[in-house]
Protein backbone atom coordinates (compact mmCIF):
# COMPACT_ATOMS: atom_id res chain seq x y z
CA UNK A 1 57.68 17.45 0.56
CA UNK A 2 59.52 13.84 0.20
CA UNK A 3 58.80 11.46 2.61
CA UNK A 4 56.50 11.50 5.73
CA UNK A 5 56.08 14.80 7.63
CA UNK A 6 58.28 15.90 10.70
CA UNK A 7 56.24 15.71 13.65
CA UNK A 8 56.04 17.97 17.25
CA UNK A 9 53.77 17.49 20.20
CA UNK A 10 53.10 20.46 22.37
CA UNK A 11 52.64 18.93 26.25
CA UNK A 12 52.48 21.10 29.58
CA UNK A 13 53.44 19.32 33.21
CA UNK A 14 49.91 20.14 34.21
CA UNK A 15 46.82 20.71 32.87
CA UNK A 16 45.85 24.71 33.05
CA UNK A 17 49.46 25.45 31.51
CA UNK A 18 48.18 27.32 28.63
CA UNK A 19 48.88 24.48 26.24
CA UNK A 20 46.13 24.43 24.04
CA UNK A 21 45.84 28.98 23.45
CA UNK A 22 49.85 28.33 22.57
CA UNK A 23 49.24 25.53 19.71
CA UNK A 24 46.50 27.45 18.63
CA UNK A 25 48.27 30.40 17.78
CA UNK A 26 51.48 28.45 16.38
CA UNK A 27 49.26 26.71 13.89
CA UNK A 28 47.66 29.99 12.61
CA UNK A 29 51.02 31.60 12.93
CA UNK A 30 52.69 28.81 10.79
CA UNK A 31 49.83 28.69 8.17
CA UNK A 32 49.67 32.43 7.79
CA UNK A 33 53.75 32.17 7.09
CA UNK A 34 52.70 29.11 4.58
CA UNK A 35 53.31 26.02 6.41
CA UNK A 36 51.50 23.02 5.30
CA UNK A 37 50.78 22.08 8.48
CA UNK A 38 48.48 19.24 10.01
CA UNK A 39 46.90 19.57 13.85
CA UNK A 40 46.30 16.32 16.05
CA UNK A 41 44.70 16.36 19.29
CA UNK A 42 46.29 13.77 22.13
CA UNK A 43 43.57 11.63 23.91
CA UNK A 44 39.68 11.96 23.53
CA UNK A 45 38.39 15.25 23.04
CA UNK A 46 35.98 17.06 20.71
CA UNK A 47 36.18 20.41 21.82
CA UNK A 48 39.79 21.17 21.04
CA UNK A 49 40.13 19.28 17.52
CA UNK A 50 37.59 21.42 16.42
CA UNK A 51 39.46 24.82 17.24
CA UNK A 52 42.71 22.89 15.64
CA UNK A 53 40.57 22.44 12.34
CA UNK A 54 39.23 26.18 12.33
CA UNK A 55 43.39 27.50 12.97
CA UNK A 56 44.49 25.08 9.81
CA UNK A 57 41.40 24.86 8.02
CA UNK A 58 41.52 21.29 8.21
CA UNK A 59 40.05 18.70 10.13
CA UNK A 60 42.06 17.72 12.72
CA UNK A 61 42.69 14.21 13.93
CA UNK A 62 42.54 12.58 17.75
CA UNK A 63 45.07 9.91 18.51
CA UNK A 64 44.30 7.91 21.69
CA UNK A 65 46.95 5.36 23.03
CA UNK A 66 44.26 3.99 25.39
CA UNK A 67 41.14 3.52 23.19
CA UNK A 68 43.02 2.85 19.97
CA UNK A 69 44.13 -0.17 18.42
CA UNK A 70 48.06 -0.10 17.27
CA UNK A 71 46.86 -0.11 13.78
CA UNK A 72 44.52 2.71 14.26
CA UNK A 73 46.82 4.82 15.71
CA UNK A 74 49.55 3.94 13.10
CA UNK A 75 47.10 4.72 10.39
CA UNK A 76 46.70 7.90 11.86
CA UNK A 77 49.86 9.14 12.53
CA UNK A 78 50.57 7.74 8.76
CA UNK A 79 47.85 10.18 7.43
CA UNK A 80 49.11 12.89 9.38
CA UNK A 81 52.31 12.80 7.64
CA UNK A 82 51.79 11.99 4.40
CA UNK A 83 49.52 15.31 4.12
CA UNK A 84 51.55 18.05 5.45
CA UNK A 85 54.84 19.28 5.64
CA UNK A 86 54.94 19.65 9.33
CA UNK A 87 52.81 17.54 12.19
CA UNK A 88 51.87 19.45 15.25
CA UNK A 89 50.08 17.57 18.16
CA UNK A 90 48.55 18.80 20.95
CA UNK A 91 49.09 16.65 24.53
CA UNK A 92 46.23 15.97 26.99
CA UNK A 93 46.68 16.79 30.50
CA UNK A 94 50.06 16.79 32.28
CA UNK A 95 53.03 15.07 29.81
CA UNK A 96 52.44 11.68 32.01
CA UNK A 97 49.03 11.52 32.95
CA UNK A 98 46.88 8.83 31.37
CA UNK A 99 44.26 6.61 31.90
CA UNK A 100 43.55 4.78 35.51
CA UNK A 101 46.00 1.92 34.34
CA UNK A 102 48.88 4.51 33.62
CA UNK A 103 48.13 4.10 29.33
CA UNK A 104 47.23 6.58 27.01
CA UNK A 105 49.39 9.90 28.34
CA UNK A 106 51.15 12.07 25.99
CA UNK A 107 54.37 10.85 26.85
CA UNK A 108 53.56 7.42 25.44
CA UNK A 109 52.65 8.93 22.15
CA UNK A 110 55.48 10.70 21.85
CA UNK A 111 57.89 6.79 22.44
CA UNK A 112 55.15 5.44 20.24
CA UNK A 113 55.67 7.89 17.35
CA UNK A 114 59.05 9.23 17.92
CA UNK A 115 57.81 12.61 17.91
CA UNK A 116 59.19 15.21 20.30
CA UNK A 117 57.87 16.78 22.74
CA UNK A 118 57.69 21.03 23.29
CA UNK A 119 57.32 21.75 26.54
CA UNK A 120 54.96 24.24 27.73
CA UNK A 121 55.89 25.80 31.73
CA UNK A 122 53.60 28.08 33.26
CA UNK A 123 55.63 30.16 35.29
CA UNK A 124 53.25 31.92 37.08
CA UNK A 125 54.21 32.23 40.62
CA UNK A 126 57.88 30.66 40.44
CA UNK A 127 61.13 31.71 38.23
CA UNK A 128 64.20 29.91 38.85
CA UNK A 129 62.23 26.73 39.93
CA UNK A 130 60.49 26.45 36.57
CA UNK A 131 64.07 24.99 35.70
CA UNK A 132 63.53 22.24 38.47
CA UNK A 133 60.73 21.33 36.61
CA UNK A 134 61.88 21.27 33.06
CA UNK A 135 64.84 19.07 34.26
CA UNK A 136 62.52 16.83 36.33
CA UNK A 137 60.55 16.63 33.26
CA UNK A 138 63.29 15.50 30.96
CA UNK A 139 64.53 12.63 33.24
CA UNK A 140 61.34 11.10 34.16
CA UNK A 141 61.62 8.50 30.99
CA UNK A 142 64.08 7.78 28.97
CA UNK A 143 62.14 7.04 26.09
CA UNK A 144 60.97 10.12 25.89
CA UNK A 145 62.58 13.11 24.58
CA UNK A 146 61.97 16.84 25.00
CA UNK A 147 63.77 18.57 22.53
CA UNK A 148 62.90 22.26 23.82
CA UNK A 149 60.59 24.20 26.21
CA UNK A 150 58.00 27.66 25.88
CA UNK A 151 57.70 29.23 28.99
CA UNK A 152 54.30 31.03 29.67
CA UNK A 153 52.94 33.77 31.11
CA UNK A 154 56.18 35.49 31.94
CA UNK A 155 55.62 38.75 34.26
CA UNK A 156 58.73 41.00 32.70
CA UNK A 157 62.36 41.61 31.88
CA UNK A 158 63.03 40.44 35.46
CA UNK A 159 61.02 37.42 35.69
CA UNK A 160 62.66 36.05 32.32
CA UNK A 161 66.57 36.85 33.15
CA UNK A 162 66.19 34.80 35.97
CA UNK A 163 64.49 31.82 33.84
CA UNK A 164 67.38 32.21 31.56
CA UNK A 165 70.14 31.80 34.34
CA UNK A 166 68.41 28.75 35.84
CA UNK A 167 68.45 26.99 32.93
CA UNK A 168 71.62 28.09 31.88
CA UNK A 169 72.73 26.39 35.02
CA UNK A 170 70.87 23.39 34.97
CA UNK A 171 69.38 22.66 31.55
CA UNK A 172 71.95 24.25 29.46
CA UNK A 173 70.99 21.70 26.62
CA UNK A 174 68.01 22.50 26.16
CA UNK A 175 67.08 24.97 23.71
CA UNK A 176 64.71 27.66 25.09
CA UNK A 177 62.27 28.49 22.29
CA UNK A 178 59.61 31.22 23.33
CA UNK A 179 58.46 32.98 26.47
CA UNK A 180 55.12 34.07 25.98
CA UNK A 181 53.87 37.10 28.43
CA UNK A 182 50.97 36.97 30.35
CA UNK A 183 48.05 38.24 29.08
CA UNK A 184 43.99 38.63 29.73
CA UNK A 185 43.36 39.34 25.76
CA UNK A 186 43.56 35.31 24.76
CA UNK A 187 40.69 33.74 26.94
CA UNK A 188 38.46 30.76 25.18
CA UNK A 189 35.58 30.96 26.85
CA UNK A 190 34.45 27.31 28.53
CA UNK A 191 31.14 25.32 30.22
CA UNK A 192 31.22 22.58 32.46
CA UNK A 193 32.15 20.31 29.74
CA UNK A 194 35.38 22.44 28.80
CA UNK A 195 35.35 24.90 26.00
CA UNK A 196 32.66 26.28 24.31
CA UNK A 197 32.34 24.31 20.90
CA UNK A 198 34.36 26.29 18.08
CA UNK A 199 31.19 27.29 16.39
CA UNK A 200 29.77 29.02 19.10
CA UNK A 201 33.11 31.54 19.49
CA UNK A 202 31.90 34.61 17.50
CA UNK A 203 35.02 35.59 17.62
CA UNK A 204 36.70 33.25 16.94
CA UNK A 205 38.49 34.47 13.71
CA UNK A 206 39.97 37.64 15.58
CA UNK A 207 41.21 35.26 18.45
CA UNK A 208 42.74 33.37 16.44
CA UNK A 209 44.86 35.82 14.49
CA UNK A 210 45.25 37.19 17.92
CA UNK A 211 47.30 34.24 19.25
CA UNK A 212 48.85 34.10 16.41
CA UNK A 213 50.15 37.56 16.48
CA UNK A 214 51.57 36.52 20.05
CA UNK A 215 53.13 33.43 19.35
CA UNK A 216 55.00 35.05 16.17
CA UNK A 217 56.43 37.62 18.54
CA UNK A 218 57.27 35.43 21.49
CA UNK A 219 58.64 32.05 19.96
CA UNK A 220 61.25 31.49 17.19
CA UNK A 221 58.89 29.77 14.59
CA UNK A 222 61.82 28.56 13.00
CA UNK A 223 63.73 27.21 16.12
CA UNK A 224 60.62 25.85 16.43
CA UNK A 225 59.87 23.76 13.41
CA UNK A 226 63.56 22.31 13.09
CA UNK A 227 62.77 20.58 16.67
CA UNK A 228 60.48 18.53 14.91
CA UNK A 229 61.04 14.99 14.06
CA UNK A 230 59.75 11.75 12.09
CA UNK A 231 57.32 9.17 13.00
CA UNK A 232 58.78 5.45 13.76
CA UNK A 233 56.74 3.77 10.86
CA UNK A 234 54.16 1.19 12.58
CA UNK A 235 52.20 -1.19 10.72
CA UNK A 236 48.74 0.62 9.73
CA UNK A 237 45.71 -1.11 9.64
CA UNK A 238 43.21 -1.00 7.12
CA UNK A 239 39.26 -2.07 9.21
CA UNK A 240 37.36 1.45 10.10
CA UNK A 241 37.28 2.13 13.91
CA UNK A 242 33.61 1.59 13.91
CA UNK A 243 31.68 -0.47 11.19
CA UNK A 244 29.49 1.76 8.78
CA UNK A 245 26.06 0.99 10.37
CA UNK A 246 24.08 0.59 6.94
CA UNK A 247 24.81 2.05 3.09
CA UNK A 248 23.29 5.58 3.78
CA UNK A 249 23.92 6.70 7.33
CA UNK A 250 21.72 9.61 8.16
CA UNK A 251 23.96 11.77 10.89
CA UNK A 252 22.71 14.37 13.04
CA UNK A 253 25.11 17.91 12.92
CA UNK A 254 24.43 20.92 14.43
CA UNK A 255 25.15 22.83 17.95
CA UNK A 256 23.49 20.08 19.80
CA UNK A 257 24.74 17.02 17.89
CA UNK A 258 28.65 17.87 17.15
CA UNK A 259 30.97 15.65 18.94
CA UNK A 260 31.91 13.26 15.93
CA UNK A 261 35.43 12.13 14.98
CA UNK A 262 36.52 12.79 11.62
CA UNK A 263 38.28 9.56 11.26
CA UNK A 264 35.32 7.60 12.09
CA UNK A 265 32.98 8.92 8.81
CA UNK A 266 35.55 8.46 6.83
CA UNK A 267 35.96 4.65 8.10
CA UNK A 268 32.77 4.83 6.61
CA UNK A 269 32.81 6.14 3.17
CA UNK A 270 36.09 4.33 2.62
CA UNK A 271 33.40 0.95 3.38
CA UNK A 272 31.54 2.57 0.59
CA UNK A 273 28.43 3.95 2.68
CA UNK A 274 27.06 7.46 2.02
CA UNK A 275 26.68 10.31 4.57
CA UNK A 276 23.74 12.98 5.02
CA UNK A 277 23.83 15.35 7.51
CA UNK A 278 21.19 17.01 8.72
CA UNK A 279 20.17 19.56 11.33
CA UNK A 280 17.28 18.74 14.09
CA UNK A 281 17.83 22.08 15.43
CA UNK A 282 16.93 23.79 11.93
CA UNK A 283 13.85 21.36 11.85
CA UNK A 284 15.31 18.64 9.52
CA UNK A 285 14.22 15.49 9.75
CA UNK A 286 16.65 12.36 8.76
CA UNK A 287 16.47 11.41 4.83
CA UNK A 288 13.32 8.85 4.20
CA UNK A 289 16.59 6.92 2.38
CA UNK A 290 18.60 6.44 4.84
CA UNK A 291 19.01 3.05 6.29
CA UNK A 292 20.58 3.91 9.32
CA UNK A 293 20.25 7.27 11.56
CA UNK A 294 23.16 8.49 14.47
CA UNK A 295 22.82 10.75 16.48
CA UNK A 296 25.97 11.92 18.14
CA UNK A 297 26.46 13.38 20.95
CA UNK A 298 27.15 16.85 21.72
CA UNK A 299 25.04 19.64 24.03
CA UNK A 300 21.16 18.72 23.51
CA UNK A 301 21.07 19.86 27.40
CA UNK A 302 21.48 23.45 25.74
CA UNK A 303 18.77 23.05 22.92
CA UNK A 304 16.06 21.26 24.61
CA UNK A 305 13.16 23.48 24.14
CA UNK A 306 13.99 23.65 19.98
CA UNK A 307 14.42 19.95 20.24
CA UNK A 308 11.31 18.88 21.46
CA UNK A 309 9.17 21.26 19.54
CA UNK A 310 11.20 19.75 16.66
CA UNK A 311 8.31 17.70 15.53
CA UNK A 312 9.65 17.05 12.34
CA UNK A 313 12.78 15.58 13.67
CA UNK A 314 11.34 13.99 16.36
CA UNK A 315 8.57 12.40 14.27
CA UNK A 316 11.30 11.24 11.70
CA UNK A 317 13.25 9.27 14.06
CA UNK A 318 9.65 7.49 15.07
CA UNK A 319 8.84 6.89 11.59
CA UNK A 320 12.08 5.20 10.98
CA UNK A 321 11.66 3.02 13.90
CA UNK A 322 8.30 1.65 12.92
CA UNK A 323 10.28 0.70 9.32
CA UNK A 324 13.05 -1.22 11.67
CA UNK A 325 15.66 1.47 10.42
CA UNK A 326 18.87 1.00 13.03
CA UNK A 327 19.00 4.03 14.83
CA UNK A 328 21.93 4.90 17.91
CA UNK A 329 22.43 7.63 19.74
CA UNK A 330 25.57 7.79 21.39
CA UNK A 331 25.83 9.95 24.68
CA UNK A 332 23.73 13.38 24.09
CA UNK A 333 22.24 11.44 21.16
CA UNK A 334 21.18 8.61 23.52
CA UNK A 335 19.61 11.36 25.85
CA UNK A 336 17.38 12.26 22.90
CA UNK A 337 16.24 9.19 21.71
CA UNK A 338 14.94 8.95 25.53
CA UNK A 339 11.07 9.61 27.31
CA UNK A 340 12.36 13.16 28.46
CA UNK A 341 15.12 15.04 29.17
CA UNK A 342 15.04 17.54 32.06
CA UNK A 343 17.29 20.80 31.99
CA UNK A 344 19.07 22.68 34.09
CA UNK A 345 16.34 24.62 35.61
CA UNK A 346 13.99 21.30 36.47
CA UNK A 347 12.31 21.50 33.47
CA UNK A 348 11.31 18.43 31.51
CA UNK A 349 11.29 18.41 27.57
CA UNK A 350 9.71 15.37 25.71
CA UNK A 351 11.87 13.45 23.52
CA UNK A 352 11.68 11.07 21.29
CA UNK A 353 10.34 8.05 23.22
CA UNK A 354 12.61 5.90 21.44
CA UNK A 355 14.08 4.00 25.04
CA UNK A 356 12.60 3.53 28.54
CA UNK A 357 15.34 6.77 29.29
CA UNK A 358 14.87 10.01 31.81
CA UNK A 359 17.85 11.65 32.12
CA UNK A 360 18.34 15.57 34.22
CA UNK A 361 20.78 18.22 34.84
CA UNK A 362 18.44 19.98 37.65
CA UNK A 363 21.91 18.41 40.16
CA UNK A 364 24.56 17.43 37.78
CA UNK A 365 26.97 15.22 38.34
CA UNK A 366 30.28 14.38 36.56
CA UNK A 367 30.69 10.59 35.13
CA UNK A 368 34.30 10.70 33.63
CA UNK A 369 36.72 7.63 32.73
CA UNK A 370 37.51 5.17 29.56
CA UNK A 371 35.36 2.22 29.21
CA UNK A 372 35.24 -1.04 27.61
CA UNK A 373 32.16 -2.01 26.37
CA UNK A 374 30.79 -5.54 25.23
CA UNK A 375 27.83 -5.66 23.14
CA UNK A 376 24.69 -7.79 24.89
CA UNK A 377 23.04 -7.89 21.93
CA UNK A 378 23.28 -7.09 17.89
CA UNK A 379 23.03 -3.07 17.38
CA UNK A 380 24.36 -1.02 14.40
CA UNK A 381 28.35 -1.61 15.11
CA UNK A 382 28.37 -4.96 15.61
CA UNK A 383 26.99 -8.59 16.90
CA UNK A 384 26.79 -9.94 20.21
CA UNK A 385 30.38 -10.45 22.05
CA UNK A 386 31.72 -7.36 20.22
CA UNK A 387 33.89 -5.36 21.93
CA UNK A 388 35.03 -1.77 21.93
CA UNK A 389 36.79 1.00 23.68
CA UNK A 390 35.63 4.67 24.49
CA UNK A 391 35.19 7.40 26.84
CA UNK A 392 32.36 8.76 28.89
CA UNK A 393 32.32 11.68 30.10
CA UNK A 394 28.99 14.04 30.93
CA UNK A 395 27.39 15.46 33.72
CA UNK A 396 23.74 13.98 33.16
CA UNK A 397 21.94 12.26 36.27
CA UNK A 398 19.75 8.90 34.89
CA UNK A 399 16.52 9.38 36.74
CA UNK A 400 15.03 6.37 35.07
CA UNK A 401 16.51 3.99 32.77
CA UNK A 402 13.66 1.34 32.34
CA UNK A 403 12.79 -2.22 31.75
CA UNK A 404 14.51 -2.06 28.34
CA UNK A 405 17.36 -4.78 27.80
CA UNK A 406 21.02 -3.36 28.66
CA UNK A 407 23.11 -2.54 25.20
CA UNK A 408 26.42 -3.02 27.33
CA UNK A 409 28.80 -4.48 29.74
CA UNK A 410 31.14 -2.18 30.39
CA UNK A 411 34.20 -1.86 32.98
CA UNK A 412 36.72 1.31 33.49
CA UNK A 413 40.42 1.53 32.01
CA UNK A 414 41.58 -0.64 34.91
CA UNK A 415 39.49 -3.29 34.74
CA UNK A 416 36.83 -2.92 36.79
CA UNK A 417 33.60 -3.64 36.29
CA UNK A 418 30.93 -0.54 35.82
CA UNK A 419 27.68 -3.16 35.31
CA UNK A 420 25.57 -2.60 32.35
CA UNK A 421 24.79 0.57 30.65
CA UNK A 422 22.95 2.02 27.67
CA UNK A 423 19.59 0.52 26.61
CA UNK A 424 18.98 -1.04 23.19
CA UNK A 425 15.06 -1.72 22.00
CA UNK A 426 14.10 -3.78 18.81
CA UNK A 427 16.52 -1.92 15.89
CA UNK A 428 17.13 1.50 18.45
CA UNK A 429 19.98 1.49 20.32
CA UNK A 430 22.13 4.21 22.40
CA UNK A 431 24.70 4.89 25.86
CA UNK A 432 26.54 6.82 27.64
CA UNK A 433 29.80 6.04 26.25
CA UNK A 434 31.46 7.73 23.51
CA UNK A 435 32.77 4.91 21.05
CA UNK A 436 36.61 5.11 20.01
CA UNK A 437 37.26 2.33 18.40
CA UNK A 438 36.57 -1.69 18.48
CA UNK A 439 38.67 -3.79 20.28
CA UNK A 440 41.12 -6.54 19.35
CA UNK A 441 39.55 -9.57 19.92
């Protein structure tokens, strides 16, 4: 390969459009016809990225328009390139959707980057209208180009002739790439949250050779490939998304603890700190060496009975707080380092008793939306004043958040002010809010 990597994104009109089964098979499809091929996931997610990373056996990387700085994002899509021969993204939601404030959708990726977009049409329940929609979809900005379309779930011989003739007649240029029947044998199985994490799919392997085996017989992979395009060169930056919180950061990994982005431990080892993971559902407690613990978040909700006879784990994280040791916990990982988490069945589980925290899912309820977030007070990313941009999203109800002092200010993608969240006591520190990246100041 000379030069960066030709990239495609892979967007739907809606969410539900069988986007994300699709780009899962293409990229075991292309790597099993030996494509050196590099996954990104469109907006936040943890779920997704990590099925990416299983199909190309790499980690995959998230670009956010919203929570990302410029330079991020160009350092990114930089990375992307220069490691593969071919960049596939996946898009979040519908092609337009974004945040509250209209930011962050797929479609301003694609203008960002250059990259083109494949569009995916589920044509479930129309035929000759899926056209409309294609050519609706191609009009709608000018800066963005869709250089071909998959159309999904297609009931038969009939149901595709009539595709064809539509967009013969009004989207003759173009280029129809797949259509992809409809099928019950490709399901990923999902929660609340969204899918169930990649780890947890115990069959994972077969489904994905499965899709694969699909998307080789249903889409020209070569069509395919030449649709892609390169990347408008930005100007990267260089500063981690998140500060290394100390020189050996103790991180939590396991079923309960996954939801970490790749890009943000290696903003740390490229700052020099070393990383040990370890497993509080396998009865590990953080390293006595470490001078800084996080716990991520993830699906404690799931675990609580292992995690709170965990006494090694739980007793480590106390230890380390009597030495001063910076500790945060960052959505499920801020649940933990709470008085007691209650599950789904009204049971309560003793935690760490870290912060003045009670959190439940006996009545869940969703909390969903970007944030910004300004530091009240020094914690393990930064000073008082700093700022930074992330997502929250979780169905935990706070039954008690106590007399502790408020880690946060925080207001939504629009602007609006959400009041204070998260709780921060002596060097232990945690919220709601998954943290992207900090903010320009």
């Amino acid at each position: 390969m000379t030069g960066p990597a030709p990239g495609l994104i892979i967007a739907a009109p809606a969410s539900g459009s069988g986007k994300t089964v699709l780009t899962l098979g293409l990229l075991r499809a292309l790597v099993r016809g030996g494509c050196n091929v590099a996954s990104a996931k469109v907006g936040p997610d943890y779920i997704d990225p990590a099925y990416h990373a299983a199909a190309v056996g790499r980690p995959c990387l998230n670009l956010d328009g919203w929570a990302m700085r410029r330079q991020t994002l160009d350092a990114l899509v930089q990375k992307l390139s220069a490691s593969a021969d071919l960049v596939i993204a996946e898009g979040v939601m519908g092609l337009f959707d974004g945040a509250v404030d209209g930011t962050g959708s797929t479609a301003d990726l694609s203008a960002r980057t250059g990259w083109p977009v494949l569009l995916v049409v589920d044509v479930r329940g129309q035929a000759a209208s899926a056209a409309a929609v294609v050519l609706g979809m191609t009009r709608f900005r000018s800066d963005v180009r869709i250089a071909g379309v998959v159309f999904n779930r297609i009931g038969g011989a009939g149901h595709r002739r009539a595709i064809e003739k539509a967009m013969r007649d009004v989207c003759p240029g173009i280029p129809v790439v797949g259509f992809v029947p409809r099928t019950d044998a490709l399901h990923l199985p999902s929660r609340h949250l969204g899918l169930v994490q990649a780890g947890e799919h115990l069959d994972q392997e077969i489904f994905l050779d499965g899709a694969a085996d699909l998307i080789a017989k249903s889409i020209d992979l070569h069509s395919l490939s030449s649709l892609a395009r390169g990347h408008v060169t930005g100007s990267a930056g260089t500063a981690p998304p998140l500060p290394a919180p100390g020189g050996r950061v103790a991180v939590a990994r396991d079923d309960a603890f996954g939801f970490v982005y790749p890009n943000v431990l290696e903003g740390w080892r490229a700052e020099g700190a070393a990383i040990e993971f370890f497993s509080p559902l396998a009865g590990q407690p953080p390293s006595p060496s470490a001078d800084a613990i996080y716990l991520p978040g993830g699906y404690p909700q799931l675990h609580t009975g292992p995690l709170a006879a965990g006494r090694s784990f739980l007793d480590g994280l106390r230890r380390a707080s009597d030495r001063g040791i910076s500790i945060y916990g960052e959505c499920g990982g801020y649940m933990v380092l709470g008085e007691s988490l209650v599950d789904s069945d009204g049971r309560a589980h003793r935690m760490a008793g870290l912060l003045p925290l009670t959190t439940s899912f006996a009545e869940p309820r969703l909390h969903l939306g970007y944030r910004r977030a300004s530091a009240l007070d020094a914690f393990a990313f930064g000073g008082r004043g700093a700022g930074f941009r992330g997502h929250e999203f979780h169905y935990a109800t706070i039954l008690e958040e106590g007399s502790g002092a408020p880690l946060f200010d925080l207001s939504d993608a629009a602007g609006e002010k959400r009041g204070t969240g998260g709780r921060i006591n002596g060097s232990v520190a945690g919220s709601f809010v998954h943290l992207i990246d900090r903010s320009d100041p």
